[in-house]
C-alpha atoms as a PDB file:
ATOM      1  CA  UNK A   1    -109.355  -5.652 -77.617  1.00  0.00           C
ATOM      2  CA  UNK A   2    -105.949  -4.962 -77.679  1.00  0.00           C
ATOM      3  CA  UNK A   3    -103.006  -6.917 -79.902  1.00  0.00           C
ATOM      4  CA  UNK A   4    -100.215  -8.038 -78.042  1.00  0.00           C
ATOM      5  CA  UNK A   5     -97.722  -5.410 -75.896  1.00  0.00           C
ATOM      6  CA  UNK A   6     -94.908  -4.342 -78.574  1.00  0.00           C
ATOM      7  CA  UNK A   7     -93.201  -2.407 -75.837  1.00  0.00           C
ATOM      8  CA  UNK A   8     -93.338  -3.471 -71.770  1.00  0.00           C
ATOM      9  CA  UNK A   9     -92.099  -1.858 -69.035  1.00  0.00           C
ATOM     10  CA  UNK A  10     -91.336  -3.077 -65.185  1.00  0.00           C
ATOM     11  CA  UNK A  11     -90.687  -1.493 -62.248  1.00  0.00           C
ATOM     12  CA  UNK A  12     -88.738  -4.619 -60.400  1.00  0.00           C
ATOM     13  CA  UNK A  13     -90.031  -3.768 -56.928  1.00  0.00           C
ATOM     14  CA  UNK A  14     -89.791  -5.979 -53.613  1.00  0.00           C
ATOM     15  CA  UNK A  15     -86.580  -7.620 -52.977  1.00  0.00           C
ATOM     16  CA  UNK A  16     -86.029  -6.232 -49.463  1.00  0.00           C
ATOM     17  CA  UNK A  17     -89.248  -7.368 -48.749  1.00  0.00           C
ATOM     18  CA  UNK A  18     -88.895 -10.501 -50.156  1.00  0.00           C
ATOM     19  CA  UNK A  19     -85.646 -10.910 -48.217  1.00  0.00           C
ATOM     20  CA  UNK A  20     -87.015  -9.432 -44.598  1.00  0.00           C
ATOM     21  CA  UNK A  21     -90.150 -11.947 -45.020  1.00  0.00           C
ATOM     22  CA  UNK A  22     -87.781 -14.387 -45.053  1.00  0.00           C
ATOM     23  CA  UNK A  23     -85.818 -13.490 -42.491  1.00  0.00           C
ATOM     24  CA  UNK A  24     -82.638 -12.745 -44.907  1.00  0.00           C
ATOM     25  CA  UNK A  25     -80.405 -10.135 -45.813  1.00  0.00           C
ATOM     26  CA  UNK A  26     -81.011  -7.686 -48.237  1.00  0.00           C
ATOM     27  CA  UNK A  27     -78.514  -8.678 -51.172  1.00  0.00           C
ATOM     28  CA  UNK A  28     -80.092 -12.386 -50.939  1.00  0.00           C
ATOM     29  CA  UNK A  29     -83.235 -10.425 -52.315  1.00  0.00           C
ATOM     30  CA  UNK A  30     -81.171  -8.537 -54.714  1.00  0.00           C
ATOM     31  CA  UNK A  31     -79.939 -11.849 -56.104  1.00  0.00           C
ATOM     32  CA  UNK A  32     -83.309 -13.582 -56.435  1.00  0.00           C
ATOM     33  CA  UNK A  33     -85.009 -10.363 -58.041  1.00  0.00           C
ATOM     34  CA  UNK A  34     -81.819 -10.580 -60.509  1.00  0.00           C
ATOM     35  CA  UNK A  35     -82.737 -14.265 -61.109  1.00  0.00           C
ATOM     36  CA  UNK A  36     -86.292 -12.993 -61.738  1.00  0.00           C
ATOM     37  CA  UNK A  37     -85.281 -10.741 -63.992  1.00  0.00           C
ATOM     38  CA  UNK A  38     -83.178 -13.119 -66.220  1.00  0.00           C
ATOM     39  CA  UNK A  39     -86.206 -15.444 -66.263  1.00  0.00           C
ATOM     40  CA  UNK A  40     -88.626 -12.743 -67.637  1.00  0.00           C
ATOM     41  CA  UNK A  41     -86.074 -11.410 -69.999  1.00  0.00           C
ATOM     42  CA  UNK A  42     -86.066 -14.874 -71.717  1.00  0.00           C
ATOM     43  CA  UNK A  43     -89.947 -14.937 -71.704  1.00  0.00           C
ATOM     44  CA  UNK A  44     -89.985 -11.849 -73.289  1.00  0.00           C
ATOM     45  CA  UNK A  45     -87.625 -13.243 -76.018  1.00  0.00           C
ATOM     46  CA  UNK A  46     -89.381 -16.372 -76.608  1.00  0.00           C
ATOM     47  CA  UNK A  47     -92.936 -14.322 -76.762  1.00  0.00           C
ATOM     48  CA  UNK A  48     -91.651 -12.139 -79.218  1.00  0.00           C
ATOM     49  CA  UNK A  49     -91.774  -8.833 -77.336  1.00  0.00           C
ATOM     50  CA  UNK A  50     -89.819  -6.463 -79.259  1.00  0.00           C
ATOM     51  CA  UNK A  51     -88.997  -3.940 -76.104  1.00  0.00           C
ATOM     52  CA  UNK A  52     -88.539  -4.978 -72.547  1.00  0.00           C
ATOM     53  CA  UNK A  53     -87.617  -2.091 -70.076  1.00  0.00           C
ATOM     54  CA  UNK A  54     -86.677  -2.576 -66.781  1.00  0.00           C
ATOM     55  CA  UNK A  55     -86.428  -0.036 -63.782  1.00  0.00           C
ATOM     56  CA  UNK A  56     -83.236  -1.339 -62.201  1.00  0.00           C
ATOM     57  CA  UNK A  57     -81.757   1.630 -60.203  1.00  0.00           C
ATOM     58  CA  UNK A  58     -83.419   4.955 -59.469  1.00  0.00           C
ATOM     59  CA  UNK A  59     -81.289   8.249 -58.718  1.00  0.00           C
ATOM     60  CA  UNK A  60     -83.090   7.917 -55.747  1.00  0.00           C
ATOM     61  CA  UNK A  61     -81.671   4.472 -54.799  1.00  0.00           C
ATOM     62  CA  UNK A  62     -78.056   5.997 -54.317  1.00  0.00           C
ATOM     63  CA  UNK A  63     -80.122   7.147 -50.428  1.00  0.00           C
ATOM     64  CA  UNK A  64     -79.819   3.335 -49.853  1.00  0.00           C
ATOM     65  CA  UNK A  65     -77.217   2.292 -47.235  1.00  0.00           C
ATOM     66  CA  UNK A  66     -73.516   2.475 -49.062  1.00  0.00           C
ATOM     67  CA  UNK A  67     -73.276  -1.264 -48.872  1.00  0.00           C
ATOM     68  CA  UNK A  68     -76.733  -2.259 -49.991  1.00  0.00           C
ATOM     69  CA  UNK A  69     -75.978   0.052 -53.092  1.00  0.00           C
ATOM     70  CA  UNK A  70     -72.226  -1.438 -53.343  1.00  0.00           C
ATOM     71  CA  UNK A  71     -74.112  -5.219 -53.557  1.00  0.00           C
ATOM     72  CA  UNK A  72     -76.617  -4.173 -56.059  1.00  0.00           C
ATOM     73  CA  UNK A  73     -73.428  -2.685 -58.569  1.00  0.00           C
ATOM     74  CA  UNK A  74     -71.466  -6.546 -57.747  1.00  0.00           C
ATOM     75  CA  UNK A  75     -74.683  -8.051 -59.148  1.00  0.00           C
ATOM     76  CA  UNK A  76     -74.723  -6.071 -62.030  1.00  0.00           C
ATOM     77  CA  UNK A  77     -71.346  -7.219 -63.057  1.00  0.00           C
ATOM     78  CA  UNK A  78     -72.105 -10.976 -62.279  1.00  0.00           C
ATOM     79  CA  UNK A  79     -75.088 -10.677 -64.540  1.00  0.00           C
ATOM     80  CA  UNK A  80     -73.245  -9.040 -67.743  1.00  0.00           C
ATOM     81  CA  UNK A  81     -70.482 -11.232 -67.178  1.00  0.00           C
ATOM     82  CA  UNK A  82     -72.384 -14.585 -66.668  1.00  0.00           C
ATOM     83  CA  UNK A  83     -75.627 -13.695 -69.122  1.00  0.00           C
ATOM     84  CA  UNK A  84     -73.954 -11.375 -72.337  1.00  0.00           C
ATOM     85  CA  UNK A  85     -73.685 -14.539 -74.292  1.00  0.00           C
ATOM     86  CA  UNK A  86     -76.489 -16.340 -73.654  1.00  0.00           C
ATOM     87  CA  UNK A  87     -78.067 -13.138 -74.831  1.00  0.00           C
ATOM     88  CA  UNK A  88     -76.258 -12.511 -77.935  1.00  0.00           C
ATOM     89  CA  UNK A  89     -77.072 -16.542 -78.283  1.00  0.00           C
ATOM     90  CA  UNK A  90     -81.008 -14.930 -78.260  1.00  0.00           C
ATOM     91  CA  UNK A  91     -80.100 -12.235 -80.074  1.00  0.00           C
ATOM     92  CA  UNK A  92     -80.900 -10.317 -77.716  1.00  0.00           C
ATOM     93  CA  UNK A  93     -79.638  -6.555 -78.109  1.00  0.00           C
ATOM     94  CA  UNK A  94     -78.690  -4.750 -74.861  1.00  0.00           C
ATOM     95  CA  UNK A  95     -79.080  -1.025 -74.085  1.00  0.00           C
ATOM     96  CA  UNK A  96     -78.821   1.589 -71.060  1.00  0.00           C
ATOM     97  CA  UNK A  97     -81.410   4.261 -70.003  1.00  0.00           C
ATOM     98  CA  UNK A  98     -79.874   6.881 -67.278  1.00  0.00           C
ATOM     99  CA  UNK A  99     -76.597   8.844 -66.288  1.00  0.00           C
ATOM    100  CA  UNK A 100     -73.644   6.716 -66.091  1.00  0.00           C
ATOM    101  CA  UNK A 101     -71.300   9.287 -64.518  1.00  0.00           C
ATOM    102  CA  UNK A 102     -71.209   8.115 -61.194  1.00  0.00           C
ATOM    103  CA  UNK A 103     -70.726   4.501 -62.165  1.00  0.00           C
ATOM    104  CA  UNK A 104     -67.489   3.152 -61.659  1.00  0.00           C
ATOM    105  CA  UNK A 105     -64.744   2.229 -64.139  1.00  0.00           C
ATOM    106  CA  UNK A 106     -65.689  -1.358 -64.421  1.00  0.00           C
ATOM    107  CA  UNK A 107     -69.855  -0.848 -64.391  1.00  0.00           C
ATOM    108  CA  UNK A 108     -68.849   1.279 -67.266  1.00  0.00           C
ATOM    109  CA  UNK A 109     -66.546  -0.635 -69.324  1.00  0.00           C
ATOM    110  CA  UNK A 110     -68.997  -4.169 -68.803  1.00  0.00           C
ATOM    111  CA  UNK A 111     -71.839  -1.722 -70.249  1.00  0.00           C
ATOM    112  CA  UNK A 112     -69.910  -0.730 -72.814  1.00  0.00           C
ATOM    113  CA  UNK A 113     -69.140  -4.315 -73.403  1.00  0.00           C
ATOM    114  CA  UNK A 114     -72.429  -5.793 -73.256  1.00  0.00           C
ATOM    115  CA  UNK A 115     -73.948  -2.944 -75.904  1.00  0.00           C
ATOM    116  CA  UNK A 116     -71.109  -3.372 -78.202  1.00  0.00           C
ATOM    117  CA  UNK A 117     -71.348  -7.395 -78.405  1.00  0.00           C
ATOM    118  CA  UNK A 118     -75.589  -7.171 -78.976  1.00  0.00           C
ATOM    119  CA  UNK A 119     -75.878  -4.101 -80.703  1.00  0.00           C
ATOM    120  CA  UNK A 120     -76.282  -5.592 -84.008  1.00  0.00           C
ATOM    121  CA  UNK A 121     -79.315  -8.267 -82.712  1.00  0.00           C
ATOM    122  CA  UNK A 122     -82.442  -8.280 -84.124  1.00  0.00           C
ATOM    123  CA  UNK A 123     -84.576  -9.720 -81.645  1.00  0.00           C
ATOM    124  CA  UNK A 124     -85.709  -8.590 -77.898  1.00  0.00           C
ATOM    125  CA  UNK A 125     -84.345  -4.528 -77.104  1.00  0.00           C
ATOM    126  CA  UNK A 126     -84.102  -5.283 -73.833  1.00  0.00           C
ATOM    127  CA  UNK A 127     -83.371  -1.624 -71.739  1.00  0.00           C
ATOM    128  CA  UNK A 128     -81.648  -1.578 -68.444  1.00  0.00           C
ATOM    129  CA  UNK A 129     -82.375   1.761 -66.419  1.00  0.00           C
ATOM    130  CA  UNK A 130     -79.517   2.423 -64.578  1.00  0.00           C
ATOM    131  CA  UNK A 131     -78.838   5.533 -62.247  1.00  0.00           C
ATOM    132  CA  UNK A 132     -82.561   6.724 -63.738  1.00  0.00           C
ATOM    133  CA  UNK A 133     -85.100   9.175 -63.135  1.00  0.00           C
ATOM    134  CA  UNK A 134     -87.807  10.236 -65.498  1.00  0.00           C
ATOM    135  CA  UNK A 135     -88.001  14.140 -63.790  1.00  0.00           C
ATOM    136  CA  UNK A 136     -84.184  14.326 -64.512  1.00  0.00           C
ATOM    137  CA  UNK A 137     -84.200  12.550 -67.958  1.00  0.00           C
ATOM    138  CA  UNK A 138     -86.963  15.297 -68.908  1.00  0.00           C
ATOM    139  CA  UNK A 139     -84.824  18.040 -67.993  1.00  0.00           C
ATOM    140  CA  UNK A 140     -82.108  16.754 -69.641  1.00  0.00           C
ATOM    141  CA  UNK A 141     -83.965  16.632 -72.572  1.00  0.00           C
ATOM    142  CA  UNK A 142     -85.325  19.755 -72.699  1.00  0.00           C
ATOM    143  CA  UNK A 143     -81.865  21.401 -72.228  1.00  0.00           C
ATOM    144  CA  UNK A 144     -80.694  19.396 -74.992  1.00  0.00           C
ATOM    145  CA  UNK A 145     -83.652  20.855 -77.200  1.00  0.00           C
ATOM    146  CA  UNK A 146     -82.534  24.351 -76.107  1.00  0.00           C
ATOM    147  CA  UNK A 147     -79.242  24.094 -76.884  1.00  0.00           C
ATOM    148  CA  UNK A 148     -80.001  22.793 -80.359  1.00  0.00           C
ATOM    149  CA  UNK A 149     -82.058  26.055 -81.097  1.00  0.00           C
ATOM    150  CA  UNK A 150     -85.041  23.596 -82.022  1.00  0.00           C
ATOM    151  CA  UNK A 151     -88.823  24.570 -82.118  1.00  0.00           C
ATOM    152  CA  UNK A 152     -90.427  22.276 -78.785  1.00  0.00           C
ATOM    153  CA  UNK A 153     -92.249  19.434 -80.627  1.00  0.00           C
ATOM    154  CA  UNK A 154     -92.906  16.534 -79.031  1.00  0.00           C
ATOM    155  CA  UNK A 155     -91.101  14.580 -81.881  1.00  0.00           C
ATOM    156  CA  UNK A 156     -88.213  16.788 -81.613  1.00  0.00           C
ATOM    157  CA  UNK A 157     -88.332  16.301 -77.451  1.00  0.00           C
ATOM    158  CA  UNK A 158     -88.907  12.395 -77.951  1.00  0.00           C
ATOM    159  CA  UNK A 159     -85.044  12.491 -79.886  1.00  0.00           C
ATOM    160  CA  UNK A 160     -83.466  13.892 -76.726  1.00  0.00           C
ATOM    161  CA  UNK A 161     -84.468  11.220 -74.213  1.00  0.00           C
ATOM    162  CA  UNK A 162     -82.589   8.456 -73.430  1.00  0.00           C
ATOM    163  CA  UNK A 163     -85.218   6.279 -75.342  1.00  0.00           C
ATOM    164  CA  UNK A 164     -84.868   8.105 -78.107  1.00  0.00           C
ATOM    165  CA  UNK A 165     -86.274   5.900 -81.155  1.00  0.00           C
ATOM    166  CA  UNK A 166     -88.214   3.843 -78.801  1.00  0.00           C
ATOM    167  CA  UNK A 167     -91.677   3.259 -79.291  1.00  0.00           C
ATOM    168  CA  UNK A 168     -93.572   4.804 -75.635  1.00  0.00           C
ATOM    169  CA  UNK A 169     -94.729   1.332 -73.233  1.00  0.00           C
ATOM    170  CA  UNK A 170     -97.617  -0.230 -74.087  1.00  0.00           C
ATOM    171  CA  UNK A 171     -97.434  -1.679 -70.837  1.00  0.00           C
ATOM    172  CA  UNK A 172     -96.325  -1.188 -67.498  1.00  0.00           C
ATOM    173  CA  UNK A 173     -96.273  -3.431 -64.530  1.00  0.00           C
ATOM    174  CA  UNK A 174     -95.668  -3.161 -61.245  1.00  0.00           C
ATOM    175  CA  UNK A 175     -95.031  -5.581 -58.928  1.00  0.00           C
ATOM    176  CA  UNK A 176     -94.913  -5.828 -55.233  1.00  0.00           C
ATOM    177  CA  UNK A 177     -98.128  -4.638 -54.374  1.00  0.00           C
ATOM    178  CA  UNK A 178     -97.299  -0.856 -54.584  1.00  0.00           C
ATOM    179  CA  UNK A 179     -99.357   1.364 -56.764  1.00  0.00           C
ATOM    180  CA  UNK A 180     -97.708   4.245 -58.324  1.00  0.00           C
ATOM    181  CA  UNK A 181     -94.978   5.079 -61.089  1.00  0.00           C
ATOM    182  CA  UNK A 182     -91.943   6.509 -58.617  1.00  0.00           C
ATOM    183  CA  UNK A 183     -90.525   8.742 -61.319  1.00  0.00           C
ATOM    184  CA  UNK A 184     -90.643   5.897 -64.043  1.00  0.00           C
ATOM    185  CA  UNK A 185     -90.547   6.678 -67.782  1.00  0.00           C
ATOM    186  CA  UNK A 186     -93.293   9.845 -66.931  1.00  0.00           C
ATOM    187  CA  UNK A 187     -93.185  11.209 -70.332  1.00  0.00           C
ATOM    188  CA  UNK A 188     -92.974   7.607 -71.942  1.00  0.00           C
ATOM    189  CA  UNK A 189     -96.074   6.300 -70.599  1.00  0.00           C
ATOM    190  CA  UNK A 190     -98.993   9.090 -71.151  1.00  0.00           C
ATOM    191  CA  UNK A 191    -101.418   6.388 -72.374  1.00  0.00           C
ATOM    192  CA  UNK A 192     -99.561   3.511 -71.412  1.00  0.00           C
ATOM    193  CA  UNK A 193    -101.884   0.671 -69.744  1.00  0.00           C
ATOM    194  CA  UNK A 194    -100.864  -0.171 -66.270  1.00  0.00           C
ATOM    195  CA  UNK A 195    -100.983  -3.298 -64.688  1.00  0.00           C
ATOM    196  CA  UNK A 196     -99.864  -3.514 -60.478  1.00  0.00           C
ATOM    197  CA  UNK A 197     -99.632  -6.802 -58.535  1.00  0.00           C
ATOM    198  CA  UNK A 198     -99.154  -7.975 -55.128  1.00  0.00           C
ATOM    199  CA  UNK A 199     -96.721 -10.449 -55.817  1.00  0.00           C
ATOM    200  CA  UNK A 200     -92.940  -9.515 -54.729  1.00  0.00           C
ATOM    201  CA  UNK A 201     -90.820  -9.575 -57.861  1.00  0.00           C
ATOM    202  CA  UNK A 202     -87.944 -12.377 -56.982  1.00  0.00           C
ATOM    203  CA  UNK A 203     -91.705 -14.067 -57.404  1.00  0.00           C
ATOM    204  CA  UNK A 204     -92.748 -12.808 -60.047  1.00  0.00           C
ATOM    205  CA  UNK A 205     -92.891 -15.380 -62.685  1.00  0.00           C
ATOM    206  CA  UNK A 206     -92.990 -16.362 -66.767  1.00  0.00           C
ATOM    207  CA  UNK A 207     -96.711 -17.166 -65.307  1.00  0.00           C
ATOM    208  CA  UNK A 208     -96.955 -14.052 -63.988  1.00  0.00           C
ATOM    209  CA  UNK A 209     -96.322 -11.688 -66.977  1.00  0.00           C
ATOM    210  CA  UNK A 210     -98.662 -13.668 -68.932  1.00  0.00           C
ATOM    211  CA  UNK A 211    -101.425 -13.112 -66.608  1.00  0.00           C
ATOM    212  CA  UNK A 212    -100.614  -9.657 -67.349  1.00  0.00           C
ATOM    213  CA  UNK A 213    -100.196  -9.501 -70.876  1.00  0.00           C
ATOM    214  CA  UNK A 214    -103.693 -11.517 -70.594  1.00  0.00           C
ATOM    215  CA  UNK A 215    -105.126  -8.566 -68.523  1.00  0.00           C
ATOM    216  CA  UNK A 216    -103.709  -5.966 -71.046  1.00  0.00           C
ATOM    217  CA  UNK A 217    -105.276  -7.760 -73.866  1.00  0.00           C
ATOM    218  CA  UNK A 218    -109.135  -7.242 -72.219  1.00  0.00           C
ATOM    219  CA  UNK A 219    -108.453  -3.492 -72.243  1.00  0.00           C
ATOM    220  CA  UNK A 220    -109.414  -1.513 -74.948  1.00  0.00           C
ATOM    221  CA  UNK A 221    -107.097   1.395 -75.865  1.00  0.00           C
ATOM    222  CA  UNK A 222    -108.475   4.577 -76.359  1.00  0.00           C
ATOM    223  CA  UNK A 223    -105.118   7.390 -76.633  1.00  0.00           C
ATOM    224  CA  UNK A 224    -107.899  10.409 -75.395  1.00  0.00           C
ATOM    225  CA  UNK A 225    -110.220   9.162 -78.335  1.00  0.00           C
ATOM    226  CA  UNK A 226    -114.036   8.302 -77.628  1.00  0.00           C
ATOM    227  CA  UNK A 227    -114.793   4.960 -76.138  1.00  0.00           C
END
């Protein structure tokens, strides 16, 4: 049996789903997935997770309609604005996964903001992907590698991604009733255990990542070894 997840990762999928079901528009899902999201993140804290990692825009989410995108940015902001102390309160320390380049002077500077008040917290490393694609992050890294004239180890690879000192996902979990990994942490999770669900995530509960961590814990974790 398994001890209990050091490292989870989610793939927050199902807000325009949530929202169409409902007969709403999109951002109203964007909001309640964000209130998800602030719900689990406090779960996390209070179960003692050490890493929580959260897949909150793709590269490929820029396709999106331009105002759909421009909604899901706003929300952003309201969230670092209105939650940054009540995480440093949790001691809660704040990081970003992805390519910030396209993100606008404000996005930036609340980032910056928001890893520069929690950096020094000991508690929850919880890890916003933002603008983030595991294909691109790879290449990335192994440019990096190149340019630094070092032998390709996977140690020496691991340094160059953006999780860089991170310990790989024990756990992944997808809601919203889709099962694959959509370019998600690829390297990151080689023997990660995945767990998918059906429920939409503006659903998807405290209640709902235990019975996950639950399932997780009835696996038995093998990394390629004999069973």
């Amino acid at each position: 049996m398994a001890e209990k997840p050091v490292h989870i990762a989610v793939i927050m999928d199902g807000n325009g789903r949530w929202a169409e079901s409902r007969g709403l528009p999109k951002y109203k899902g964007h909001e309640a997935g964000m209130d998800a999201m602030i719900e689990i993140v406090r779960h996390a804290s209070d179960l003692g997770i050490k890493h929580l990692t959260v897949y909150a825009f793709s590269t490929e989410n820029w396709k999106r309609g331009e105002e759909e995108v421009k909604g899901i940015f706003q929300l952003l902001l309201i969230y670092v604005n209105r939650e940054l102390e009540e995480l440093h309160r949790n001691n809660v320390r704040v990081d970003v996964f992805g390519d910030w380049a396209p993100f606008s002077g404000a996005v930036r500077a609340a980032l910056n903001k928001t890893i520069e008040k929690t950096k020094g917290n000991t508690g929850l490393c919880f890890h916003i992907c933002l603008n983030y694609g595991s294909r691109a992050e790879i290449l990335r890294a192994a440019e990096a590698l190149a340019a630094r004239g070092q032998g390709f180890t996977e140690e020496a690879f691991d340094n160059c991604l953006y999780s860089a000192g991170v310990p790989d996902p024990d756990l992944l979990i997808r809601p919203g009733g889709e099962k694959r990994i959509s370019n998600f942490l690829l390297w990151q999770t080689a023997y990660s255990e995945l767990v998918f669900s059906d429920v939409l995530w503006p659903d998807f509960s405290p209640k709902e990542l235990d019975a996950a961590i639950e399932e997780y814990l009835l696996r038995k974790r093998r990394f390629g070894g004999r069973s």
